[in-house]
PDB file of N, CA and C in Angstrom:
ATOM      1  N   UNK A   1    -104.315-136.389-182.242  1.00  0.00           N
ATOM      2  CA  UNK A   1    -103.418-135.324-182.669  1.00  0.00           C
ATOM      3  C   UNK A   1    -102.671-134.796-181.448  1.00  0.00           C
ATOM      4  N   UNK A   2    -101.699-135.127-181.379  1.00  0.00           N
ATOM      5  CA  UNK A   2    -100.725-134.302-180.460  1.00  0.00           C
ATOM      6  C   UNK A   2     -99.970-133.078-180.856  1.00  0.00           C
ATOM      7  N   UNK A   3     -99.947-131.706-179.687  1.00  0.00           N
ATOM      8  CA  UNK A   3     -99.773-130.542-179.505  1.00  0.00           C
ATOM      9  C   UNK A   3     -98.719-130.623-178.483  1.00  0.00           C
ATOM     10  N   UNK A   4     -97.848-129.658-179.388  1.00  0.00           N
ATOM     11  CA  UNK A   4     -96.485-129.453-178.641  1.00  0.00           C
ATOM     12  C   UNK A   4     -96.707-128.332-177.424  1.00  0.00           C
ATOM     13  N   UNK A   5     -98.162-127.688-177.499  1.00  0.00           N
ATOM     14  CA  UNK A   5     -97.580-126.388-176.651  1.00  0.00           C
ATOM     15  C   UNK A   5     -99.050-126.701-175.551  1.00  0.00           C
ATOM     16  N   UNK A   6     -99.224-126.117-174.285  1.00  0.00           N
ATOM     17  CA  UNK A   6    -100.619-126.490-173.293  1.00  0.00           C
ATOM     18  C   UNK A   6    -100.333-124.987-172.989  1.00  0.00           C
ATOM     19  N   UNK A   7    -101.655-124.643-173.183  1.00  0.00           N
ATOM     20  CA  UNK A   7    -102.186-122.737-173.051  1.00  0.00           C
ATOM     21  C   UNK A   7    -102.828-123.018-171.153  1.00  0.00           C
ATOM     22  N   UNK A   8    -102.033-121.777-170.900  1.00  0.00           N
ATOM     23  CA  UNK A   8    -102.757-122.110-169.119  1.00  0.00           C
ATOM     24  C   UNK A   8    -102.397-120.838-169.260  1.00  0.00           C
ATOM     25  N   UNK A   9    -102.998-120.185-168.030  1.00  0.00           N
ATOM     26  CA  UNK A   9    -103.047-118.935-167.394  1.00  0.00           C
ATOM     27  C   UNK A   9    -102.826-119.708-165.517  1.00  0.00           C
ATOM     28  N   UNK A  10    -102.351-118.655-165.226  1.00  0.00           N
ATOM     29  CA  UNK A  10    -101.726-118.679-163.822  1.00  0.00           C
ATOM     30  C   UNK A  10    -101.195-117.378-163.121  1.00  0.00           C
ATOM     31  N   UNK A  11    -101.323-117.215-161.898  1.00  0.00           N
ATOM     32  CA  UNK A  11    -101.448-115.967-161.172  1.00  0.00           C
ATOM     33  C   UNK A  11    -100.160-115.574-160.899  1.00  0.00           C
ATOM     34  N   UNK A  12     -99.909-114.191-161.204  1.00  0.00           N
ATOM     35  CA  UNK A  12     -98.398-113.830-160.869  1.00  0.00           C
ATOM     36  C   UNK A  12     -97.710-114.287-159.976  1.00  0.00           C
ATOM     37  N   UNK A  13     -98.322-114.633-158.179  1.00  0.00           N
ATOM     38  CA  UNK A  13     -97.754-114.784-157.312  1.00  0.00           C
ATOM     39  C   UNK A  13     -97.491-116.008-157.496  1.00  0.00           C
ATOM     40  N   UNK A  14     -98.068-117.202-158.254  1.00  0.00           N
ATOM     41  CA  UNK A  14     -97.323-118.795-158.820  1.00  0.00           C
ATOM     42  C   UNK A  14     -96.399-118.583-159.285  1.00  0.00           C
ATOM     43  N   UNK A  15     -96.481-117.477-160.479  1.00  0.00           N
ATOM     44  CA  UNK A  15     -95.446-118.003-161.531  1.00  0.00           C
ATOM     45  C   UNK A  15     -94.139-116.750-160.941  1.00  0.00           C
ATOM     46  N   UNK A  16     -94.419-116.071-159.746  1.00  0.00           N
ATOM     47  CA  UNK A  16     -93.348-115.446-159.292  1.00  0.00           C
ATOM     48  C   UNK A  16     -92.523-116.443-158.126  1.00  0.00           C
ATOM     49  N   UNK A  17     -93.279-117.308-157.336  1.00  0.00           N
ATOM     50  CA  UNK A  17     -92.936-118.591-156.760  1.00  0.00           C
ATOM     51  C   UNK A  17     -91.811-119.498-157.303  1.00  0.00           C
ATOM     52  N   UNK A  18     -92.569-119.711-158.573  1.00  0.00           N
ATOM     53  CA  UNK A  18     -92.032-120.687-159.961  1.00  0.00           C
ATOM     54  C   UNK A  18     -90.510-120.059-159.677  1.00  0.00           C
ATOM     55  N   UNK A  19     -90.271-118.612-160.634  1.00  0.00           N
ATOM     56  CA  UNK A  19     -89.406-118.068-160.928  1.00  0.00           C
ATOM     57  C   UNK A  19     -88.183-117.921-159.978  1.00  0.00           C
ATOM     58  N   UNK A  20     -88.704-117.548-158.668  1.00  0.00           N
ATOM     59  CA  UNK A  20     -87.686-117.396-157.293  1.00  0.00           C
ATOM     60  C   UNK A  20     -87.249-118.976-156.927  1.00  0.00           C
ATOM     61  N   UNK A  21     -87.968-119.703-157.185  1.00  0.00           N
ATOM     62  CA  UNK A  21     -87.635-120.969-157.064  1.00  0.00           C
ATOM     63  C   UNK A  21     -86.372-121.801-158.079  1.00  0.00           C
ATOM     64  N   UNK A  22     -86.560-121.078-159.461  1.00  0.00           N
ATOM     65  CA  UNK A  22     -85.259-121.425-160.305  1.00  0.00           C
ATOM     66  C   UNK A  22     -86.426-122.856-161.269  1.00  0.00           C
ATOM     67  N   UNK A  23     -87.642-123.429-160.681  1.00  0.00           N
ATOM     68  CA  UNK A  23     -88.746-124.059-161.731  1.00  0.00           C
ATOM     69  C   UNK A  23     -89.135-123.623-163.152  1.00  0.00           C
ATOM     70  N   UNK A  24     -88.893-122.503-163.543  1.00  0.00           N
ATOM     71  CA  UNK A  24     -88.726-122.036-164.492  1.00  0.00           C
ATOM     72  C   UNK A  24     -88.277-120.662-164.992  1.00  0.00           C
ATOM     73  N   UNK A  25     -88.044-120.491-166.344  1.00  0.00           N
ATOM     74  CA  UNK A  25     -86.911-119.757-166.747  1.00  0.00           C
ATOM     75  C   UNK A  25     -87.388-118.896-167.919  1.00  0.00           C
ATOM     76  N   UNK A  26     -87.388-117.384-168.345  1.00  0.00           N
ATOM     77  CA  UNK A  26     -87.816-116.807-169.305  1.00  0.00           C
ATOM     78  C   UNK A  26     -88.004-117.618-170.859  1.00  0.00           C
ATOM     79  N   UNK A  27     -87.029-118.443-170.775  1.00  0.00           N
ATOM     80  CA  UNK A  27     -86.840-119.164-172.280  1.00  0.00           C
ATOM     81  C   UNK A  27     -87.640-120.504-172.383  1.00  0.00           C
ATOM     82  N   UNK A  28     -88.593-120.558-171.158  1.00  0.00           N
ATOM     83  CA  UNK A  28     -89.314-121.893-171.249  1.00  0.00           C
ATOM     84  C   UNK A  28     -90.845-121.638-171.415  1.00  0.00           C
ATOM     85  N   UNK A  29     -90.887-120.103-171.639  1.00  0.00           N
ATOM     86  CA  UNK A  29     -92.620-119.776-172.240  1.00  0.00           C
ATOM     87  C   UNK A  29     -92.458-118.313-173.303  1.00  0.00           C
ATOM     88  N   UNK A  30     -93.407-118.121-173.899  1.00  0.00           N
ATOM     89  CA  UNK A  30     -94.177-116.609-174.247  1.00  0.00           C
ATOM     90  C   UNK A  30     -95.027-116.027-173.349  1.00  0.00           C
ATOM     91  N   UNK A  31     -95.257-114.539-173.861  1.00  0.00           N
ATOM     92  CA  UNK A  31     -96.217-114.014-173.292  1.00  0.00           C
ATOM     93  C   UNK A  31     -97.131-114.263-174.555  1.00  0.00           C
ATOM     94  N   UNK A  32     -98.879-114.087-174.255  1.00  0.00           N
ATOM     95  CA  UNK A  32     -99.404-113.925-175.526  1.00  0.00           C
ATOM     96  C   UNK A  32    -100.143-112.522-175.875  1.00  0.00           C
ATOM     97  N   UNK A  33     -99.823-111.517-174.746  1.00  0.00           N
ATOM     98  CA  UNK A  33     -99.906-110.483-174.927  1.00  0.00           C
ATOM     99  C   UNK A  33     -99.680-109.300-174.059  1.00  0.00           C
ATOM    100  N   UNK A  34     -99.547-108.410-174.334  1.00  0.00           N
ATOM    101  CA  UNK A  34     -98.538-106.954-174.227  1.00  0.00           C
ATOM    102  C   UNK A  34     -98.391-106.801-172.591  1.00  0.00           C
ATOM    103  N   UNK A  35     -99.663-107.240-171.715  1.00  0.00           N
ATOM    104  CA  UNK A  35     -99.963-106.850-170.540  1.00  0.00           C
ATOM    105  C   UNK A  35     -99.152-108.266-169.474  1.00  0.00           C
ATOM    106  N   UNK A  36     -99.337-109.001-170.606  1.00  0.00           N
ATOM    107  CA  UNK A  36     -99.002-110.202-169.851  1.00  0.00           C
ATOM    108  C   UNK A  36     -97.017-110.209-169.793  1.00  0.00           C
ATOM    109  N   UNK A  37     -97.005-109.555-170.408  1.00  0.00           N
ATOM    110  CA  UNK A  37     -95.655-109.230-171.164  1.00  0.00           C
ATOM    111  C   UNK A  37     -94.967-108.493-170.026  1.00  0.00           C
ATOM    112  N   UNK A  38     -95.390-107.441-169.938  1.00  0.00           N
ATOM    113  CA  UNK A  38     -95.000-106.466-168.875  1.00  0.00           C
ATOM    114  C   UNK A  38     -95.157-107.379-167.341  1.00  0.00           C
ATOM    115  N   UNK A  39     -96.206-108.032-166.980  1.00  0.00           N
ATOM    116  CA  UNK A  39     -96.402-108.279-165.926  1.00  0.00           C
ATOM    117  C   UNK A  39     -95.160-109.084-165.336  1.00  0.00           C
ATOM    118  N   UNK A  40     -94.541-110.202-166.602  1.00  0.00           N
ATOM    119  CA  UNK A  40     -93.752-111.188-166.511  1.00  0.00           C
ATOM    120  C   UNK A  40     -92.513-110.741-166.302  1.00  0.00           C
ATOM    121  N   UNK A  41     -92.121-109.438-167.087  1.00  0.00           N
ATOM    122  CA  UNK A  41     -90.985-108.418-166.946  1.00  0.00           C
ATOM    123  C   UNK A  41     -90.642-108.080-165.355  1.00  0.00           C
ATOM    124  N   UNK A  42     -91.642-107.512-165.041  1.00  0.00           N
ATOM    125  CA  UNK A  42     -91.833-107.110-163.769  1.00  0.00           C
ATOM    126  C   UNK A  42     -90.970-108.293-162.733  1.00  0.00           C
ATOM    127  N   UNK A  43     -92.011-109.321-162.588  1.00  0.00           N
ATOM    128  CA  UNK A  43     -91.758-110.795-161.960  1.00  0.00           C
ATOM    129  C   UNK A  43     -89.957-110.732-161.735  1.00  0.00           C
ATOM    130  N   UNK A  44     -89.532-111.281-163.135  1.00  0.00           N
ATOM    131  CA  UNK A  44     -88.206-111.662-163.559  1.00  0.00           C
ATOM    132  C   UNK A  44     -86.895-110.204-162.801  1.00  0.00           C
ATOM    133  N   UNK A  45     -87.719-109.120-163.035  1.00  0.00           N
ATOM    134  CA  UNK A  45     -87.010-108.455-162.549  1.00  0.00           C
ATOM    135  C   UNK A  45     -86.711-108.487-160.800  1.00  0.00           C
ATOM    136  N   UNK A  46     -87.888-108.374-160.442  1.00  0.00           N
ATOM    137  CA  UNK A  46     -88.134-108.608-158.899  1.00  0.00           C
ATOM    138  C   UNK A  46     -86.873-109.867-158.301  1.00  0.00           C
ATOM    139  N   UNK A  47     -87.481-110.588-159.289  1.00  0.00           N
ATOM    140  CA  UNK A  47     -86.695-111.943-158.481  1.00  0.00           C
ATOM    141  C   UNK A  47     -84.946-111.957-158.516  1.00  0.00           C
ATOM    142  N   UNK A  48     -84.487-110.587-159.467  1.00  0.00           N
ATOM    143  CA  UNK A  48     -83.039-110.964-159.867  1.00  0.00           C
ATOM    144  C   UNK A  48     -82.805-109.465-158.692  1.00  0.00           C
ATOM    145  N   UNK A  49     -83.763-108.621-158.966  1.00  0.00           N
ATOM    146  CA  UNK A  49     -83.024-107.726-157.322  1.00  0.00           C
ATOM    147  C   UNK A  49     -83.092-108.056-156.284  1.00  0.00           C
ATOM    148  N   UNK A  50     -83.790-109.110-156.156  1.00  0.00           N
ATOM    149  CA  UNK A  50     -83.931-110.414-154.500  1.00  0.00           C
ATOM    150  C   UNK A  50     -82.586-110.817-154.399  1.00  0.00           C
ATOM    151  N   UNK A  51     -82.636-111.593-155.784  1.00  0.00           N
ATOM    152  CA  UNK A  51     -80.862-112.408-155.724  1.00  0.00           C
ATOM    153  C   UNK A  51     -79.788-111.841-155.426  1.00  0.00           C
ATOM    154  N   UNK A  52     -79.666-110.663-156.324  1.00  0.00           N
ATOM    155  CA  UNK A  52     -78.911-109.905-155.971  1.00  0.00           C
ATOM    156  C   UNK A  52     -78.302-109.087-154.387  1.00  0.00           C
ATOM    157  N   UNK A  53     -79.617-109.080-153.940  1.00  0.00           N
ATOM    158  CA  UNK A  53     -79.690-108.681-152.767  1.00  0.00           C
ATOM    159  C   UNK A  53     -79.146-109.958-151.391  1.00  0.00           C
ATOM    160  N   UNK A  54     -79.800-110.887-151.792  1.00  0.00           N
ATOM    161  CA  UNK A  54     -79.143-111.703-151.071  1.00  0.00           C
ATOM    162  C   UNK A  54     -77.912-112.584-151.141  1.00  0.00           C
ATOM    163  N   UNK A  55     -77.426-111.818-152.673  1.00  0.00           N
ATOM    164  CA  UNK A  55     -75.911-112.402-152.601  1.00  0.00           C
ATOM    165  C   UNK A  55     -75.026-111.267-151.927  1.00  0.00           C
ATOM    166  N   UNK A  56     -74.918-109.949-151.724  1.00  0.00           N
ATOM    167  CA  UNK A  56     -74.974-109.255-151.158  1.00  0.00           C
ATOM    168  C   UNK A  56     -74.268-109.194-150.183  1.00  0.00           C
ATOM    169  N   UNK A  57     -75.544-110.176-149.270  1.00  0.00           N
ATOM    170  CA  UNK A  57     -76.004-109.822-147.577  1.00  0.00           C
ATOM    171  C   UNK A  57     -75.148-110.739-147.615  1.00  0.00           C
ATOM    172  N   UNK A  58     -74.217-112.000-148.140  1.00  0.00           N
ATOM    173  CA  UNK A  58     -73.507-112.999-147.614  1.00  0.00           C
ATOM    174  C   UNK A  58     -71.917-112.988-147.795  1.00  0.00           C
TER     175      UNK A  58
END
């Protein structure tokens, strides 16, 4: 039986890595719950006032 979806857990500072890196993208997962939700918010945000910041500085 093949499954379209693989359940992992992984530590903010990966999947904030991931994210600053452009490896992946809000529309390529869920959260599966409220905390995890917020945490990911957080992440996504961080990484776009980085960008921002360093489009900026150039």
């Amino acid at each position: 039986m093949e499954n379209n979806l693989v359940h992992i857990a992984i530590s903010p500072n990966a999947l904030a890595s991931l994210i600053k890196s452009g490896y992946i993208h809000a529309v390529d997962f869920k959260c599966l719950d409220a905390d995890s939700k917020k945490t990911v918010w957080k992440l996504f945000l961080t990484a776009v006032k980085s960008t921002m910041k360093e489009s900026s500085e150039h």
